[in-house]
N, C-alpha and C. Protein backbone atom coordinates (compact mmCIF):
# COMPACT_ATOMS: atom_id res chain seq x y z
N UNK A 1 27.46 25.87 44.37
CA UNK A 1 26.10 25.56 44.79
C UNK A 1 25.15 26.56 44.13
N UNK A 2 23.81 26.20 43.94
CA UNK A 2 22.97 27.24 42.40
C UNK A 2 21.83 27.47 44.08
N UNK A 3 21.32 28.51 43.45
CA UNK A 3 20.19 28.99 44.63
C UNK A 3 19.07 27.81 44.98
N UNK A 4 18.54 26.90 44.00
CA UNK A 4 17.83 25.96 43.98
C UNK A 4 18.35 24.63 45.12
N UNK A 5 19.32 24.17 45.07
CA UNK A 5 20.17 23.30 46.28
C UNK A 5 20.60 24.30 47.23
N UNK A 6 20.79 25.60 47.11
CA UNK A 6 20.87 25.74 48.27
C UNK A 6 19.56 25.77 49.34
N UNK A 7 18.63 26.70 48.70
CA UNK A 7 17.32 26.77 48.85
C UNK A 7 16.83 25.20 49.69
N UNK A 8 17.39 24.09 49.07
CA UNK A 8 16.56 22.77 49.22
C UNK A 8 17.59 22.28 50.56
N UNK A 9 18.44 22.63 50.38
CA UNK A 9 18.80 22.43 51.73
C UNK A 9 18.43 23.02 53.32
N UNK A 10 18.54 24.57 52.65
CA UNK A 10 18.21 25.09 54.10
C UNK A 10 16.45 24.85 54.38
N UNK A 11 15.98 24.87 53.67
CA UNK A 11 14.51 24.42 53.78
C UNK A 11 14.23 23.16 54.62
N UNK A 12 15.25 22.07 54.27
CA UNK A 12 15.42 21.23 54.83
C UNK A 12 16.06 21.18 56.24
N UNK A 13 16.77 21.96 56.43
CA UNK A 13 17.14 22.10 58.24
C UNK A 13 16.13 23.11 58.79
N UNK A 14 15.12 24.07 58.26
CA UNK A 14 14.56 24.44 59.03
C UNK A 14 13.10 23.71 59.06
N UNK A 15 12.80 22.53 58.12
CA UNK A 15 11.77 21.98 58.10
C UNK A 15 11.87 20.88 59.45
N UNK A 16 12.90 20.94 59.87
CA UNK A 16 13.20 19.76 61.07
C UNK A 16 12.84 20.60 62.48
N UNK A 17 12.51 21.51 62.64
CA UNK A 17 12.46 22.47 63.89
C UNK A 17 10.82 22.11 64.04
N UNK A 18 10.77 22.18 65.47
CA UNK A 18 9.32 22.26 66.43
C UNK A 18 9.09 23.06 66.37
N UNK A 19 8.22 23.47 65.61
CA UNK A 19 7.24 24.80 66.34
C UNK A 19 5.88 25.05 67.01
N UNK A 20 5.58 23.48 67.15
CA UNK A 20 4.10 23.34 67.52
C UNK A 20 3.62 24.30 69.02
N UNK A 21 4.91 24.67 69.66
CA UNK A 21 4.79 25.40 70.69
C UNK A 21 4.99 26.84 70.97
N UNK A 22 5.14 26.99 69.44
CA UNK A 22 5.38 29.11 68.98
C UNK A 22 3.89 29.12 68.70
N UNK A 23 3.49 30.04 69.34
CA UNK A 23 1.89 30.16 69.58
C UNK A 23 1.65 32.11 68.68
N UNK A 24 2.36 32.69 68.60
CA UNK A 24 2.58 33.99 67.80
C UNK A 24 3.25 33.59 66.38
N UNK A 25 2.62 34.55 65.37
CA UNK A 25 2.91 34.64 64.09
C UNK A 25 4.58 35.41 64.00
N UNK A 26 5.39 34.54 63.45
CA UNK A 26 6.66 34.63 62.77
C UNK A 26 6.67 34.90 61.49
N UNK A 27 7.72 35.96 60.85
CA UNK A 27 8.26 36.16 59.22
C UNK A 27 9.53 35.96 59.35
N UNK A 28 10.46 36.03 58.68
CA UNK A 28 11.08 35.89 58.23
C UNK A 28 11.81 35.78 56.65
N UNK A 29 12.39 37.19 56.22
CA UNK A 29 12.78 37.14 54.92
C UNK A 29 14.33 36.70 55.25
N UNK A 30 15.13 35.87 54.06
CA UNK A 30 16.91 35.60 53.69
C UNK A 30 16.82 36.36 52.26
N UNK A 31 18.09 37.01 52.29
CA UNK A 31 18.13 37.59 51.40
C UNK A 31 19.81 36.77 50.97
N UNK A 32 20.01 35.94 50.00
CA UNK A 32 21.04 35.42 50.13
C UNK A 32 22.13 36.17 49.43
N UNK A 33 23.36 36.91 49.44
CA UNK A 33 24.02 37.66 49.14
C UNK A 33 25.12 36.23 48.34
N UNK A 34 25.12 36.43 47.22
CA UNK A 34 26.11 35.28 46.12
C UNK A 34 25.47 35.38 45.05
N UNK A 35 27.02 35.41 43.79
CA UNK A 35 26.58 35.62 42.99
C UNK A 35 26.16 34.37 42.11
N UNK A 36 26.45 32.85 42.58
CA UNK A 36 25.46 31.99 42.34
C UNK A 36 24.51 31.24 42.85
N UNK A 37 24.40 31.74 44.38
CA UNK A 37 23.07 30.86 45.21
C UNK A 37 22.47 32.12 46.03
N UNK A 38 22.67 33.34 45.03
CA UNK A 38 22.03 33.87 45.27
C UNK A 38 20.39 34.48 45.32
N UNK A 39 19.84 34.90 45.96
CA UNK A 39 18.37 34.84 46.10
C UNK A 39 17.70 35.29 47.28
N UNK A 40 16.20 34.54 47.17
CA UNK A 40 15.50 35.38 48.75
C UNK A 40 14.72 34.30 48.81
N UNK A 41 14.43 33.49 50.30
CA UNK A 41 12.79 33.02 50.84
C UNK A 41 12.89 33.58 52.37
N UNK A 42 11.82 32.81 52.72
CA UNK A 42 11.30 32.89 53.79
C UNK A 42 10.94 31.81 54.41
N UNK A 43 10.68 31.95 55.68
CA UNK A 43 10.41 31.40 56.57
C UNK A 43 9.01 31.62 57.84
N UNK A 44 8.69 30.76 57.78
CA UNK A 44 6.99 31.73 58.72
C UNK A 44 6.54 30.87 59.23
N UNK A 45 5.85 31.05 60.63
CA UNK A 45 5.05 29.90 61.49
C UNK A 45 4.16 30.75 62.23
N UNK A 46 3.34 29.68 61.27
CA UNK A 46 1.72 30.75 61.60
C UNK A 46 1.17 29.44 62.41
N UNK A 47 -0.31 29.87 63.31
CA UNK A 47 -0.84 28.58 63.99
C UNK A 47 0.33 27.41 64.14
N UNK A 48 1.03 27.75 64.92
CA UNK A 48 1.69 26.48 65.06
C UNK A 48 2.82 25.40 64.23
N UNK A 49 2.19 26.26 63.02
CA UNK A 49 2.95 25.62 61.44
C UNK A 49 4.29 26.35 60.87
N UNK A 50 4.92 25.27 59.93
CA UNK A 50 6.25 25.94 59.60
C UNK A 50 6.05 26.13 58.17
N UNK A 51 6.15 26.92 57.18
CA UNK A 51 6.47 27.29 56.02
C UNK A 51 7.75 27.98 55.91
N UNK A 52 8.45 27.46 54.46
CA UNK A 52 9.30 27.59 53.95
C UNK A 52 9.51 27.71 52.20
N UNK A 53 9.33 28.80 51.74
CA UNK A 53 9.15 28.71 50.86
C UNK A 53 9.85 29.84 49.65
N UNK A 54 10.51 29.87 48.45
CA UNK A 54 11.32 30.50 47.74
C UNK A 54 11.05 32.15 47.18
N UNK A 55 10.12 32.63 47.75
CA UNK A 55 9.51 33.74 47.28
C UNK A 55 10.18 34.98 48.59
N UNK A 56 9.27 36.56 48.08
CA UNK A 56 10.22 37.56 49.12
C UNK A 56 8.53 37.11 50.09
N UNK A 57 8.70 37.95 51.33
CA UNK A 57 7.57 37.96 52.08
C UNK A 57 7.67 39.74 52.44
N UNK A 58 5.95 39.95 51.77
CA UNK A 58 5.93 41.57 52.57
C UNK A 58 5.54 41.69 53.83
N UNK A 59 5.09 40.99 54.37
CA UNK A 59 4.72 41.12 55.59
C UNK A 59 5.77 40.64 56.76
N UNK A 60 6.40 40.84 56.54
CA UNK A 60 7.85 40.15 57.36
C UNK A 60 7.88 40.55 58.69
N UNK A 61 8.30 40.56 59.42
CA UNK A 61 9.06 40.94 60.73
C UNK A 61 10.22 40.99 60.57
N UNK A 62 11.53 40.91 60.29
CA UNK A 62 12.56 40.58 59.78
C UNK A 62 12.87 40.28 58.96
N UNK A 63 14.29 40.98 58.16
CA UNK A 63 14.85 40.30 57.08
C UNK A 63 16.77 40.17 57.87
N UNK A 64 17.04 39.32 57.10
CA UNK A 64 18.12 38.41 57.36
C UNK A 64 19.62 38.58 56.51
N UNK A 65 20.01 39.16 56.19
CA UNK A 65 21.20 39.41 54.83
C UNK A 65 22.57 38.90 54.90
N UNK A 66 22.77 37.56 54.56
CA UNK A 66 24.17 37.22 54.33
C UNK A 66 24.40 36.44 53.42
N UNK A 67 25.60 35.30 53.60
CA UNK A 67 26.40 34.66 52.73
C UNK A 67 25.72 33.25 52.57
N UNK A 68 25.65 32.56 51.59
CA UNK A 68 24.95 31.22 52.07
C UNK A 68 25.70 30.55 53.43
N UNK A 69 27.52 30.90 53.46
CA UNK A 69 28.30 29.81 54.04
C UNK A 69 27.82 30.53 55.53
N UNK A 70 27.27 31.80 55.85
CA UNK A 70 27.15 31.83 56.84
C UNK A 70 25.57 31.45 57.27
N UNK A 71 24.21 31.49 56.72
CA UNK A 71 23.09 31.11 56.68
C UNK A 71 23.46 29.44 57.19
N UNK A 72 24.07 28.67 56.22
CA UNK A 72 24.55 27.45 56.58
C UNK A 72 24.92 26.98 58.06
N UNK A 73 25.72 28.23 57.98
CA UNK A 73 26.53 27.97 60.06
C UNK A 73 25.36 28.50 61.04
N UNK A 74 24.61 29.38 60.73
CA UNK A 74 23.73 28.91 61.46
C UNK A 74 22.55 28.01 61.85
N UNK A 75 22.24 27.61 60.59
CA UNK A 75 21.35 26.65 60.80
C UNK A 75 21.88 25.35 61.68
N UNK A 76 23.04 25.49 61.10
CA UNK A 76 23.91 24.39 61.73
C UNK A 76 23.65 24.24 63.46
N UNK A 77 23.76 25.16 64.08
CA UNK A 77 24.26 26.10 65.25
C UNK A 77 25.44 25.40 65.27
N UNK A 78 26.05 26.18 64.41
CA UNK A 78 28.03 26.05 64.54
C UNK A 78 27.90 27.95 64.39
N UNK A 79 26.98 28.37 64.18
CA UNK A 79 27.44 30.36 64.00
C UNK A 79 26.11 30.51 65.17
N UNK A 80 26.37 31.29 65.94
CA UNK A 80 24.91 32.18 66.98
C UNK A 80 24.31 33.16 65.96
N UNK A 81 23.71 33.44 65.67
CA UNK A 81 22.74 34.56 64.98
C UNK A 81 23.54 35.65 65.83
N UNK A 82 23.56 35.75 66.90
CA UNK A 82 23.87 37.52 67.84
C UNK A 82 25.71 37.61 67.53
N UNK A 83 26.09 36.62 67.17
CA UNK A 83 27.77 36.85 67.25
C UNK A 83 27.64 37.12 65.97
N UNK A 84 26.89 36.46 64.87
CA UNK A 84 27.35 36.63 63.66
C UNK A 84 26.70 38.33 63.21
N UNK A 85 25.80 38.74 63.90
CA UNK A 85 25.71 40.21 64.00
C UNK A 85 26.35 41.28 64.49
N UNK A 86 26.81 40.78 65.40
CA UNK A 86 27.59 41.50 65.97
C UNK A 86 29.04 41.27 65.18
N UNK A 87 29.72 40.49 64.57
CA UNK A 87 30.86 40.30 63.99
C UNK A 87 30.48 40.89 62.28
N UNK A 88 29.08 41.37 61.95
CA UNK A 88 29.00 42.14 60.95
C UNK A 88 28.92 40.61 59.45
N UNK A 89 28.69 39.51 60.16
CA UNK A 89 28.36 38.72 59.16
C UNK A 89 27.07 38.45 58.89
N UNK A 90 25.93 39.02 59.38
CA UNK A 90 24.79 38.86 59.28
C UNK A 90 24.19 40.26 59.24
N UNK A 91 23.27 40.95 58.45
CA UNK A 91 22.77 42.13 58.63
C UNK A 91 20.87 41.65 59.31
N UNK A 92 20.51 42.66 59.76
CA UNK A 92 19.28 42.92 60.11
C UNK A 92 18.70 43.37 60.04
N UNK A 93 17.37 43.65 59.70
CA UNK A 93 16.31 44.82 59.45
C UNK A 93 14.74 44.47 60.21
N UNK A 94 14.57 45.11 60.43
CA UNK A 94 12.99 44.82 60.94
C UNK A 94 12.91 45.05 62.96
N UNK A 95 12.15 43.99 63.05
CA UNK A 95 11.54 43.53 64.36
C UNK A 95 12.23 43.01 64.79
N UNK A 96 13.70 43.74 65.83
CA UNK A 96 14.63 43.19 66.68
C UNK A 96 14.62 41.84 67.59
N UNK A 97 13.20 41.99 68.42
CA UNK A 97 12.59 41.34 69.21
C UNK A 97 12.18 40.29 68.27
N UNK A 98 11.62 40.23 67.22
CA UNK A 98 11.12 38.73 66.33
C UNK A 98 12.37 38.57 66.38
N UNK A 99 13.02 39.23 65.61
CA UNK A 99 14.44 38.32 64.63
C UNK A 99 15.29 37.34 65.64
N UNK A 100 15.22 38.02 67.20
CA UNK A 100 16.22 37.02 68.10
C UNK A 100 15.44 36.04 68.25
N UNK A 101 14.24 35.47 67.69
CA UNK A 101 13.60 34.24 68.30
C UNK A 101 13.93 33.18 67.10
N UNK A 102 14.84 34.05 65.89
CA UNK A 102 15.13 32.84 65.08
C UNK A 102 16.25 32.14 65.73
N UNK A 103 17.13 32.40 66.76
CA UNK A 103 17.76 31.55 67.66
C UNK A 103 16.80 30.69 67.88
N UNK A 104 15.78 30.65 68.85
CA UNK A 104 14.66 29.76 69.66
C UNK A 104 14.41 28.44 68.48
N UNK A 105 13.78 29.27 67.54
CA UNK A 105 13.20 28.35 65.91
C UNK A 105 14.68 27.63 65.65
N UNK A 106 15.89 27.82 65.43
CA UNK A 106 16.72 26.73 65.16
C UNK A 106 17.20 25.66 66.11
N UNK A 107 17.20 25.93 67.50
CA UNK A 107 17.28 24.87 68.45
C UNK A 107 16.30 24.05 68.81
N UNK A 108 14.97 24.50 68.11
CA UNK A 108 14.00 23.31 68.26
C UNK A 108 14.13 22.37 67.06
N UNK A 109 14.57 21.22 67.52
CA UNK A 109 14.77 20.01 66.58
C UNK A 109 13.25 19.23 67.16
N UNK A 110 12.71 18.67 65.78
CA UNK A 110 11.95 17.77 66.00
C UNK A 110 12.21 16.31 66.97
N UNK A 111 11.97 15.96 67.91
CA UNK A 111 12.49 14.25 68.49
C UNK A 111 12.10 13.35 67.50
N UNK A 112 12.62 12.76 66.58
CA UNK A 112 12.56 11.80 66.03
C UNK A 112 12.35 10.24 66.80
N UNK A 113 11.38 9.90 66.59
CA UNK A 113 10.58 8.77 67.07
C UNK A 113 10.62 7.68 66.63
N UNK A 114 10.91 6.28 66.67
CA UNK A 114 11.20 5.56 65.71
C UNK A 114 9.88 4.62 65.72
C-alpha cells in the first residue's frame, strides 16, 4: 500500500464521523511509521467541521505515531486507541486530554439516511 491509498482511505473512515456536536477546536497530527505508506496528515474539527488533509499541522494538540496496520485497526474500532497505547503500539505526544477524544471522533458514525 503507497502513502497516497493509504492516506485515501483513512481520510475516508474519518470523513464518515459526526462532528457537528464537537463544539471545541481539535488537531490532530499521524505520523505514519512505513517504509512505503509512510508519511504524516491530520485531522481537525474546527466549528463543527471535519478536515482531513495530507500535510504536518503546527498547531496540533496531539500527534499520533504508528503503523498504518495499526492506524487501520483503529479506525476500524477493531484496536481502542488506550490499549493500543498502553500495549506500546501507538505513541503519543501532546494534549493527553485532546488525544483521548480521538476515541469519541471515531465512534461517531454519520446515520446514513436514505
Amino acid at each position: 500500500m503507497t502513502y497516497a491509498e493509504f492516506f485515501s482511505e483513512m481520510k475516508g473512515k474519518f470523513m464518515a464521523a459526526d462532528v457537528s456536536d464537537i463544539d471545541e477546536h481539535l488537531a490532530y497530527q499521524f505520523n505514519i511509521e512505513d517504509e512505503e505508506a509512510g508519511g504524516i496528515f491530520y485531522v481537525e474539527v474546527k466549528d463543527g467541521e471535519l478536515h482531513v488533509e495530507p500535510y504536518e499541522y503546527y498547531d496540533r494538540d496531539a500527534i499520533f505515531v504508528a503503523t498504518p496496520e495499526t492506524f487501520l485497526k483503529i479506525a476500524d474500532n477493531k484496536l481502542d486507541p488506550v490499549l493500543a497505547f498502553t500495549t506500546q503500539k501507538l505513541r503519543v505526544e501532546g494534549n493527553i486530554e485532546k488525544a483521548l477524544r480521538l476515541k469519541d471522533l471515531i465512534a461517531k458514525k454519520k446515520n446514513k439516511k436514505k
